[in-house]
Protein backbone atom coordinates (compact mmCIF):
# COMPACT_ATOMS: atom_id res chain seq x y z
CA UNK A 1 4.45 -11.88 12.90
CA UNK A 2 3.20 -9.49 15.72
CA UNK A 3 -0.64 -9.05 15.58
CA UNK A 4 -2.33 -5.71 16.96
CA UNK A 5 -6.05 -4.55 17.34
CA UNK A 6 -6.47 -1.64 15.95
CA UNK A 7 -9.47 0.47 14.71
CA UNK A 8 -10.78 -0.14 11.81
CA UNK A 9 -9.81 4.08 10.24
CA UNK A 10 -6.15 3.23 11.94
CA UNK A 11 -4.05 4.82 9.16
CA UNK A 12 -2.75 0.82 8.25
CA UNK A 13 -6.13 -0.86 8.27
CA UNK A 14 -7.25 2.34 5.84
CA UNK A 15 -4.04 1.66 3.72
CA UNK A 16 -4.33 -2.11 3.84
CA UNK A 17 -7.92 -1.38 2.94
CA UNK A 18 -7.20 0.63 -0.10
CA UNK A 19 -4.64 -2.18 -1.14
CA UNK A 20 -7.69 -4.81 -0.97
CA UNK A 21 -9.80 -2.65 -2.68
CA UNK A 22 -7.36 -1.97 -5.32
CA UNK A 23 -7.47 -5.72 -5.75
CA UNK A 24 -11.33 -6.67 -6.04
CA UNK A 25 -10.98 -3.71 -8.80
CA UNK A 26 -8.55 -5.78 -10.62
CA UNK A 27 -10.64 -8.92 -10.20
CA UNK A 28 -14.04 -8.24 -10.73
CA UNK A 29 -13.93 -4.73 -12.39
CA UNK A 30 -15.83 -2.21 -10.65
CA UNK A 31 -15.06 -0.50 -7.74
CA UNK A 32 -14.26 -2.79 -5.20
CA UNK A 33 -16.32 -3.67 -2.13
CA UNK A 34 -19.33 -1.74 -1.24
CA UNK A 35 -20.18 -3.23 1.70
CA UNK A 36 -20.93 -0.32 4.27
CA UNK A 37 -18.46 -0.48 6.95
CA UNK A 38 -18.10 1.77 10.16
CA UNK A 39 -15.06 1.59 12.43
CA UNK A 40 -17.58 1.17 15.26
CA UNK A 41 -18.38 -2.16 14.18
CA UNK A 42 -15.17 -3.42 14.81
CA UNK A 43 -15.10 -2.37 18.89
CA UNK A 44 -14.85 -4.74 20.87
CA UNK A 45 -17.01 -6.00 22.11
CA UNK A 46 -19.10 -6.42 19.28
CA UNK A 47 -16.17 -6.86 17.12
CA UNK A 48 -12.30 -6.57 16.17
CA UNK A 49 -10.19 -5.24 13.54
CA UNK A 50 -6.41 -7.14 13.39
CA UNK A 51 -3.13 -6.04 11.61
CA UNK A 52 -0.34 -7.89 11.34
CA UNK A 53 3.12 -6.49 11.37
CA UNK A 54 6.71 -8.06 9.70
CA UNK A 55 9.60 -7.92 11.83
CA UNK A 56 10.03 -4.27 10.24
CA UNK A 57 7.05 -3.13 11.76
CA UNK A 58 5.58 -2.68 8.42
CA UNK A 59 1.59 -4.01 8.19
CA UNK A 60 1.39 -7.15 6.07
CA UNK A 61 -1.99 -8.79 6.82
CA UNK A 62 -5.07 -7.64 8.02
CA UNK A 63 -8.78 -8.98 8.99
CA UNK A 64 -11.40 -8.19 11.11
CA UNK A 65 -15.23 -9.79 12.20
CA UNK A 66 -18.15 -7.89 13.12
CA UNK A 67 -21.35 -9.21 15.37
CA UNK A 68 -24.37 -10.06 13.20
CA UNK A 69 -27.98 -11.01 14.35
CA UNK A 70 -30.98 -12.19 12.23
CA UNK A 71 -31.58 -9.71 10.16
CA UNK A 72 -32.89 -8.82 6.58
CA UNK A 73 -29.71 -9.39 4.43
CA UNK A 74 -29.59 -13.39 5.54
CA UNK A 75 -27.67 -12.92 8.95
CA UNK A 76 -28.43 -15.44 11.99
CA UNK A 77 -28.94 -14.79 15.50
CA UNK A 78 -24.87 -14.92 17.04
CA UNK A 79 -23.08 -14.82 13.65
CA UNK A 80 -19.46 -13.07 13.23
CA UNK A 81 -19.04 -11.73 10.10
CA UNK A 82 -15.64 -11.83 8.59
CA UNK A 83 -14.35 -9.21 6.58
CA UNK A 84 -11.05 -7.65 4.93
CA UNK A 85 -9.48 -10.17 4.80
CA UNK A 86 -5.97 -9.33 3.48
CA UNK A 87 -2.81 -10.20 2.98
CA UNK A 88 0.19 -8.12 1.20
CA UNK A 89 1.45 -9.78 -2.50
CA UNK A 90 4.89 -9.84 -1.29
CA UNK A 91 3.73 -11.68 1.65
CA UNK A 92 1.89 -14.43 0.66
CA UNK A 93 2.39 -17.68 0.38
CA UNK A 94 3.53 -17.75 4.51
CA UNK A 95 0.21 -18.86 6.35
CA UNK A 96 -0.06 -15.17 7.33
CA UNK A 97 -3.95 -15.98 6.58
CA UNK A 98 -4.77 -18.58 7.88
CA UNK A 99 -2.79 -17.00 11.18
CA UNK A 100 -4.99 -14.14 10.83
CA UNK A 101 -8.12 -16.32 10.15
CA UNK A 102 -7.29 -18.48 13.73
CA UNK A 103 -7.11 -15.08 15.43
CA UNK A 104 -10.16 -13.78 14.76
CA UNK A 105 -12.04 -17.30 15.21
CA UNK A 106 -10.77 -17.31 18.41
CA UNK A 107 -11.77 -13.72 19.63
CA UNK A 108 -15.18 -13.91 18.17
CA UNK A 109 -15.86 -17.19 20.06
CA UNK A 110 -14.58 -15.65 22.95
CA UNK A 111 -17.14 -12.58 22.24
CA UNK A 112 -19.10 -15.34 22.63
CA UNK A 113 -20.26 -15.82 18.57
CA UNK A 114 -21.15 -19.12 17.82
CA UNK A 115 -20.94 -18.83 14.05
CA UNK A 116 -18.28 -17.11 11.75
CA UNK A 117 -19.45 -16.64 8.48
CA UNK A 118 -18.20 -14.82 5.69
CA UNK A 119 -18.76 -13.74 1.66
CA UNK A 120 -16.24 -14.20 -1.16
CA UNK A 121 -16.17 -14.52 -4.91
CA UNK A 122 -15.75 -16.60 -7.47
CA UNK A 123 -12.54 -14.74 -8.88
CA UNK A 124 -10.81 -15.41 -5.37
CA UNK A 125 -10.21 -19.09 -5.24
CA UNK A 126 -7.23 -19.17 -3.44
CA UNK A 127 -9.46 -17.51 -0.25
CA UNK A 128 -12.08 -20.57 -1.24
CA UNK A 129 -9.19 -22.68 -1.23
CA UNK A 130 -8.07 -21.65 2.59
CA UNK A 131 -11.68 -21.48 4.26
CA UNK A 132 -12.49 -25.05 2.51
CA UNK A 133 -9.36 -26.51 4.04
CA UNK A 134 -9.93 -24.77 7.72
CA UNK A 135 -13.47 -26.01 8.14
CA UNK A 136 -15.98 -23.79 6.46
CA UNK A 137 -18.84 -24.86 4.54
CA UNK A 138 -21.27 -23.35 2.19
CA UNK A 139 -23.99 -21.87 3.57
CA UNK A 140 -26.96 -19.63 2.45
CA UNK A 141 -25.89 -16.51 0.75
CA UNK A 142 -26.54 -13.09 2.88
CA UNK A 143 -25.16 -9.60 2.84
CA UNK A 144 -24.78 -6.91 0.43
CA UNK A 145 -23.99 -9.15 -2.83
CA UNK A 146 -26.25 -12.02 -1.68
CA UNK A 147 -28.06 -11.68 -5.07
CA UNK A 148 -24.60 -11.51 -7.18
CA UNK A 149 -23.74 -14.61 -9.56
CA UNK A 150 -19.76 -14.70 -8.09
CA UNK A 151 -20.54 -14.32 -4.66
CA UNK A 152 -19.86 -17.74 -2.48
CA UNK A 153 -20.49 -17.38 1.01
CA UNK A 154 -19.56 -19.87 4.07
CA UNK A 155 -19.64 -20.33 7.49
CA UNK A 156 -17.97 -22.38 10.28
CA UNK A 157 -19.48 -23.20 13.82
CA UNK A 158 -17.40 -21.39 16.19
């Protein structure tokens, strides 16, 4: 597995994005994730977007952290938000994830985050299942779906 920064509207992260979206659809039934995003905040240094690539060259996981700071959706002061989080059907299975998951720990502590924290759902317990077994706790809900039944977020001291 090769993995590349790219920008967040790179023509893979916008078709791996589609594919995710496609998928909370299927899950939860509405119309996937609507969570603003910009590509700006996944520049470095304030951020990164990461795609992984088979040994076709074809994109097969993807995942990205942005900088967050106190604010008034539940955010702390040096947190790194985690987000798209993705990995192809075909694919999985392969510990594409959690290799995806160790890259972006490591470049947001080395942005110099202290936190990573990130929001799931209920309906995804197989992404519960990996953050539970790679350190992350529960913490106190914040972001967009902060107020939503399913939503589960955690965090992990980076």
């Amino acid at each position: 597995m090769n993995i590349r920064r790219v920008r967040f509207d790179h023509p893979d992260a916008v078709k791996l994005n589609d594919e995710v979206q496609a998928e909370y659809h299927q899950r939860y039934g509405d119309g996937g994730d609507a969570t603003i995003l910009d590509a700006a905040d996944f520049a470095p240094p304030r951020g990164v977007y990461l795609i992984a690539y088979d040994e076709h060259d074809h994109p097969v996981a993807t995942g990205g952290w942005r900088s967050q700071d106190r604010n008034e959706e539940g955010n702390e002061n040096g947190d790194a938000e985690l987000k798209r989080m993705y990995v192809v059907a075909g694919m999985r299975g392969r510990g594409l994830a959690r290799r995806m998951l160790t890259a972006l720990e490591e470049d947001a502590r080395a942005a110099g985050r202290i936190r990573m924290v990130l929001e799931t759902g209920t309906k995804q317990p197989e992404a519960i299942a990996l953050y539970v077994s790679t350190g992350y706790e529960p913490c106190t809900k914040f972001g967009y779906y902060r107020h939503h039944e399913e939503s589960r977020c955690f965090a992990k001291a980076l």
